[in-house]
C-alpha atoms as a PDB file:
ATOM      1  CA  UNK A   1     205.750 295.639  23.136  1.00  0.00           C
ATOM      2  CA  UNK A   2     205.404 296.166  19.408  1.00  0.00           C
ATOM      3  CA  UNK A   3     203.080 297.841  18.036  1.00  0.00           C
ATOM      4  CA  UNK A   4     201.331 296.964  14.532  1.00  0.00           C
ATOM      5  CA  UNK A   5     201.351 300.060  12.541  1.00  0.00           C
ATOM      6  CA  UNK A   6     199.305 299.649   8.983  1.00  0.00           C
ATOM      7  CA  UNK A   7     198.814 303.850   8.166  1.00  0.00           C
ATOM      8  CA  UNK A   8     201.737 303.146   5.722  1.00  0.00           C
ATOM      9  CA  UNK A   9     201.108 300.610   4.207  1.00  0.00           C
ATOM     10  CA  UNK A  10     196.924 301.872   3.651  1.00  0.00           C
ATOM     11  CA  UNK A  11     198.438 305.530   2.793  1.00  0.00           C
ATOM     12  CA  UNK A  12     200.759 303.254  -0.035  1.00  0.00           C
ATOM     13  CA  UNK A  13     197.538 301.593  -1.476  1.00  0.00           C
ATOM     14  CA  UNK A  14     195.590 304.490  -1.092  1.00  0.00           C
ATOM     15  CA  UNK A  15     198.091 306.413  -3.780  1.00  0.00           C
ATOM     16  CA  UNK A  16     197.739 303.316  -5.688  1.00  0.00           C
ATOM     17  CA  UNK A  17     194.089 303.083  -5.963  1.00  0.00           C
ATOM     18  CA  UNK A  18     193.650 307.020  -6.193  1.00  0.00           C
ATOM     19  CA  UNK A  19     194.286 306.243  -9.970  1.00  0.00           C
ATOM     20  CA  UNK A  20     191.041 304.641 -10.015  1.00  0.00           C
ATOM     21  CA  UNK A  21     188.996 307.268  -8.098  1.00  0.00           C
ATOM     22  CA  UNK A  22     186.567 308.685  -9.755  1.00  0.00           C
ATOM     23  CA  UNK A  23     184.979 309.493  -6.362  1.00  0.00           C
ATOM     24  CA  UNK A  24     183.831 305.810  -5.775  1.00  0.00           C
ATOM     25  CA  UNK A  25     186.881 305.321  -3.077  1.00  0.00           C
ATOM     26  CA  UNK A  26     187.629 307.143   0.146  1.00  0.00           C
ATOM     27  CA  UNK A  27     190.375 309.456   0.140  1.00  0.00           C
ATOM     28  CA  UNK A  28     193.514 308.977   2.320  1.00  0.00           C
ATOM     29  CA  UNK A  29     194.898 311.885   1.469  1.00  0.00           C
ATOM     30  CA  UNK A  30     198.355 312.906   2.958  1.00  0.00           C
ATOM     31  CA  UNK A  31     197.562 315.402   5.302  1.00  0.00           C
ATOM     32  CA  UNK A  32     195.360 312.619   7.109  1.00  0.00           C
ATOM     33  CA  UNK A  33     198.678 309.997   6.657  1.00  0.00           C
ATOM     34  CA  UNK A  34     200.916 312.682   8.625  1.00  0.00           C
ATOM     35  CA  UNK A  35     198.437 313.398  11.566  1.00  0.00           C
ATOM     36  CA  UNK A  36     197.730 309.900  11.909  1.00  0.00           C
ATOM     37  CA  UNK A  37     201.134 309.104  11.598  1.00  0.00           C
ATOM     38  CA  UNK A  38     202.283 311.315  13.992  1.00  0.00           C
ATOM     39  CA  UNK A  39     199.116 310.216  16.797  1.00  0.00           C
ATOM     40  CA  UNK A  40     200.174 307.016  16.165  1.00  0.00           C
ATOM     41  CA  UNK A  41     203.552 306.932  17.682  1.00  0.00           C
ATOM     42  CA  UNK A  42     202.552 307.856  20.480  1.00  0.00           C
ATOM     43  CA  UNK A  43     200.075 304.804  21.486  1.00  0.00           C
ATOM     44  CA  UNK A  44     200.784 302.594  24.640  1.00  0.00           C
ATOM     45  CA  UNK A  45     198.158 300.241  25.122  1.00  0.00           C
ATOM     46  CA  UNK A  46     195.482 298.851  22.389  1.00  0.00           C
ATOM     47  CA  UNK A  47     195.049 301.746  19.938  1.00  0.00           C
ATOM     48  CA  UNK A  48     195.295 304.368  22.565  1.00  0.00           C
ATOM     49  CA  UNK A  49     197.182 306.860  24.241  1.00  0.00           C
ATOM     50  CA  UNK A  50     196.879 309.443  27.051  1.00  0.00           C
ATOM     51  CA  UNK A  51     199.064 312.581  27.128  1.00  0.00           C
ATOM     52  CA  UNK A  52     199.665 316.312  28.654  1.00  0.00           C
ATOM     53  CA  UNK A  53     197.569 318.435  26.064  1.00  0.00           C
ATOM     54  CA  UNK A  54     201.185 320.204  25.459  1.00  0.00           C
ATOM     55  CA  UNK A  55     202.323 317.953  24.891  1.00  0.00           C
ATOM     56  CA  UNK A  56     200.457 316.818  22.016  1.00  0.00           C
ATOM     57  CA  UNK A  57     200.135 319.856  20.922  1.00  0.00           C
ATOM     58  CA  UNK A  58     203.960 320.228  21.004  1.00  0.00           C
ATOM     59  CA  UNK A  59     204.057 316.460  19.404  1.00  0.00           C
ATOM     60  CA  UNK A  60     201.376 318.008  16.498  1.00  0.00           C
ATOM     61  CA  UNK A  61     203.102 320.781  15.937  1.00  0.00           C
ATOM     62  CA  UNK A  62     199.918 322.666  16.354  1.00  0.00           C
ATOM     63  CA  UNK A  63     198.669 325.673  19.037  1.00  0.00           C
ATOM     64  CA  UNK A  64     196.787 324.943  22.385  1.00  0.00           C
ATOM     65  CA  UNK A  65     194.127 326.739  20.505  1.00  0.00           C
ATOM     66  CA  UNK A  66     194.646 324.472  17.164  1.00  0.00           C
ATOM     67  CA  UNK A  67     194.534 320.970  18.627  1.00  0.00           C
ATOM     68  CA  UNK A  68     190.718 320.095  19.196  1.00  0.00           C
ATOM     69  CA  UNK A  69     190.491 321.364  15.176  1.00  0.00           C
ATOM     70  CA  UNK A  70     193.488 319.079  14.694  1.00  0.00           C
ATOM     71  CA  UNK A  71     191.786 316.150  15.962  1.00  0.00           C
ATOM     72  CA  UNK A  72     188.105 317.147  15.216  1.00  0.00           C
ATOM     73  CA  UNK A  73     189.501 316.894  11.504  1.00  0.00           C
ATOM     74  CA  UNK A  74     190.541 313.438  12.022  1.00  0.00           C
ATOM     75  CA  UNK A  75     187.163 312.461  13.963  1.00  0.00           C
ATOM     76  CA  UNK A  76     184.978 313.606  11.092  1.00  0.00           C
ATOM     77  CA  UNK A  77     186.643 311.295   9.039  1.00  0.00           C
ATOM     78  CA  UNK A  78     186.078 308.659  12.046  1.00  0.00           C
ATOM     79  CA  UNK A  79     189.396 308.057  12.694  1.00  0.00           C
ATOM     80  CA  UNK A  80     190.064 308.443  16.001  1.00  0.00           C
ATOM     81  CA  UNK A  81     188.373 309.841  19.229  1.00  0.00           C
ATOM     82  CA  UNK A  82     189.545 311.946  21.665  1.00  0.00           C
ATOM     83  CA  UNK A  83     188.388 312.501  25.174  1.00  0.00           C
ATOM     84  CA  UNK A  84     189.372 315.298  27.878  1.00  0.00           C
ATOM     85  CA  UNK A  85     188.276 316.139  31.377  1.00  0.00           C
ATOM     86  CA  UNK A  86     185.268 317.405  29.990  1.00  0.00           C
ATOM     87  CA  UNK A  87     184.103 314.800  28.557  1.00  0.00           C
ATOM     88  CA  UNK A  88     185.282 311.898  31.292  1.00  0.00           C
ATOM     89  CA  UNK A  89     185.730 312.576  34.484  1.00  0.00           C
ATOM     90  CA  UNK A  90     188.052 309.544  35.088  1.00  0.00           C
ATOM     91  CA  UNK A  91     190.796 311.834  32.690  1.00  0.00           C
ATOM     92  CA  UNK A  92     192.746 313.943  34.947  1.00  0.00           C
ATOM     93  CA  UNK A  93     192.560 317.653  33.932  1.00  0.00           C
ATOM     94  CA  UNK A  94     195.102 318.934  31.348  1.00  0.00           C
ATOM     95  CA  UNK A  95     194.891 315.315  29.911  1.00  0.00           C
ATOM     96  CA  UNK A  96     193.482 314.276  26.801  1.00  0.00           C
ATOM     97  CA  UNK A  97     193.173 310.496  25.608  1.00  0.00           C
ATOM     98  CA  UNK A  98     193.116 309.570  22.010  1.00  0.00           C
ATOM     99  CA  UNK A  99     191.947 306.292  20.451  1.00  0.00           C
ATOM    100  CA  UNK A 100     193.120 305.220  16.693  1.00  0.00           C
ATOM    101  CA  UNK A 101     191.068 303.402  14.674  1.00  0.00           C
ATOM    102  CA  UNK A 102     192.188 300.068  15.519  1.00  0.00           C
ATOM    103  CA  UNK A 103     192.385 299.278  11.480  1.00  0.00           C
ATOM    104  CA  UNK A 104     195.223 301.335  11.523  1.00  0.00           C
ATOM    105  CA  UNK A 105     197.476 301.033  14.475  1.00  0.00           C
ATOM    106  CA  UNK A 106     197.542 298.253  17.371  1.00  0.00           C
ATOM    107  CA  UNK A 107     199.187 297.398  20.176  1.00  0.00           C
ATOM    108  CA  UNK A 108     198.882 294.530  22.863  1.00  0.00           C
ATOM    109  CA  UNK A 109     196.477 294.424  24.415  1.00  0.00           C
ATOM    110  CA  UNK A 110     195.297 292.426  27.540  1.00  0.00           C
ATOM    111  CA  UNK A 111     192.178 291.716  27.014  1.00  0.00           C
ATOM    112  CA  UNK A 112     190.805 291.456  23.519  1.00  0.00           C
ATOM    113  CA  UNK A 113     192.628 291.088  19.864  1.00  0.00           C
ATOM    114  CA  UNK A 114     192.563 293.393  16.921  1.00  0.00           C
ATOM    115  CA  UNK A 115     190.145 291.603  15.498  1.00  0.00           C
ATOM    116  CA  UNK A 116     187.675 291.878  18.216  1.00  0.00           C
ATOM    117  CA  UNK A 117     188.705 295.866  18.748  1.00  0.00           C
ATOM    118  CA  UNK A 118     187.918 296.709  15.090  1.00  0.00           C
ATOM    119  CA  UNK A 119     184.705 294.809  15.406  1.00  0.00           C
ATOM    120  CA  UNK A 120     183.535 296.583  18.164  1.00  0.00           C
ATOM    121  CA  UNK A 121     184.826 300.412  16.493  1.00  0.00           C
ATOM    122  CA  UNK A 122     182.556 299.675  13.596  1.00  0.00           C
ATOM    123  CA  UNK A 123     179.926 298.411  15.689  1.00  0.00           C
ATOM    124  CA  UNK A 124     179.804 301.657  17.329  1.00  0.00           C
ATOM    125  CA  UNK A 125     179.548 304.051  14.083  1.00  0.00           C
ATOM    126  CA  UNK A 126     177.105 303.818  11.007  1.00  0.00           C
ATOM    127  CA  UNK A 127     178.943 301.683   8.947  1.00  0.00           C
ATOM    128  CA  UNK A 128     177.221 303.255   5.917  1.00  0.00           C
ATOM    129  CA  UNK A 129     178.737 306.613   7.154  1.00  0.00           C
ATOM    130  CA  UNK A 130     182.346 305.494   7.882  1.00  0.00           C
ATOM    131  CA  UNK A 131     182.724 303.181   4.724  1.00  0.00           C
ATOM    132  CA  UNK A 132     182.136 306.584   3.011  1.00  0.00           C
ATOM    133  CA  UNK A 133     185.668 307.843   4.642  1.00  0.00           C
ATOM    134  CA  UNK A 134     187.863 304.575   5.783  1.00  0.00           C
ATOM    135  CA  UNK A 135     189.742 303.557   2.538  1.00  0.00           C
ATOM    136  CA  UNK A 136     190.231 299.880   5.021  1.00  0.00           C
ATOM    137  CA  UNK A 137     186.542 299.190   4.286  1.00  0.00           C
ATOM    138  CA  UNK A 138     186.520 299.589   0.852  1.00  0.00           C
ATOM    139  CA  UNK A 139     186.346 296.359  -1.354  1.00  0.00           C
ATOM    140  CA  UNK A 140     188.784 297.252  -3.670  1.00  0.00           C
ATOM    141  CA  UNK A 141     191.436 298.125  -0.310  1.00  0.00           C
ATOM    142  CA  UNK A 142     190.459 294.130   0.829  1.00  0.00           C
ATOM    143  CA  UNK A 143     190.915 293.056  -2.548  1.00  0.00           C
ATOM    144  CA  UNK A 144     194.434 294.532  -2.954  1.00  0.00           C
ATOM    145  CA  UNK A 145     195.473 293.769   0.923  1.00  0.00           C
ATOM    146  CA  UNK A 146     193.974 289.810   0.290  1.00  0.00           C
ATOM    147  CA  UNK A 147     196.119 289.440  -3.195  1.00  0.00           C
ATOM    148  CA  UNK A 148     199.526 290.606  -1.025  1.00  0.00           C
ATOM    149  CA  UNK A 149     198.914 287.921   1.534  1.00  0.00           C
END
């Protein structure tokens, strides 16, 4: 099963287009690239993954106490979700599942394409809102990522 991982290549054109930025572009800064980067080698199905909490937090490098501001970081900038116990009672308890932006990482997936999984993440947000912070939905990202097809 291989999985489809873009955060390089959009951290790569981010750097590229930050030359250009006069606040007009969202940021992909490289703290975001390495906690992405790291979530993402962890997904098993779709964009998604679900893991011990330790071991996450052992996988983040982060403290029990550190890893919902970890990942509440990364939701702000709409990124990913996360869910726990708490929040879904289908999770088992000391579980937390975590779902990528499907822009940026994707694996098979039974049921519906990449296409059809991004579709369906932006459907769910204000667009407005998380073109503000998703370098992939800038024009001048498609531009670059159309001319290198």
């Amino acid at each position: 099963m291989a999985i489809n991982n873009n955060i390089d290549l959009i951290y790569c054109i981010s750097k590229g287009l930050s030359v250009q930025n006069f606040d007009k572009l969202p940021k992909f800064d490289k703290h975001t690239y390495k906690r992405l980067k790291r979530l993402s080698e962890l997904v098993q199905y779709g964009s998604s993954f679900t893991v011990e909490r330790q071991y996450l937090c052992d996988h983040l490098q982060v403290t029990p106490y550190n890893l919902i501001n970890t990942l509440s970081f990364l939701v702000k900038k709409q990124l990913i979700e996360y869910e726990t116990n708490k929040t879904n009672p289908d999770i088992p308890f000391g579980k937390i599942k975590v779902t990528i932006c499907p822009s940026y990482v994707w694996s098979y997936h039974m049921t519906k394409t990449r296409e059809q999984a991004c579709s369906e993440w932006y459907l769910l947000r204000d667009l407005a809102e998380t073109s503000k912070t998703d370098i992939t939905l800038s024009p001048a990202y498609q531009d670059l990522v159309r001319d290198m097809s």
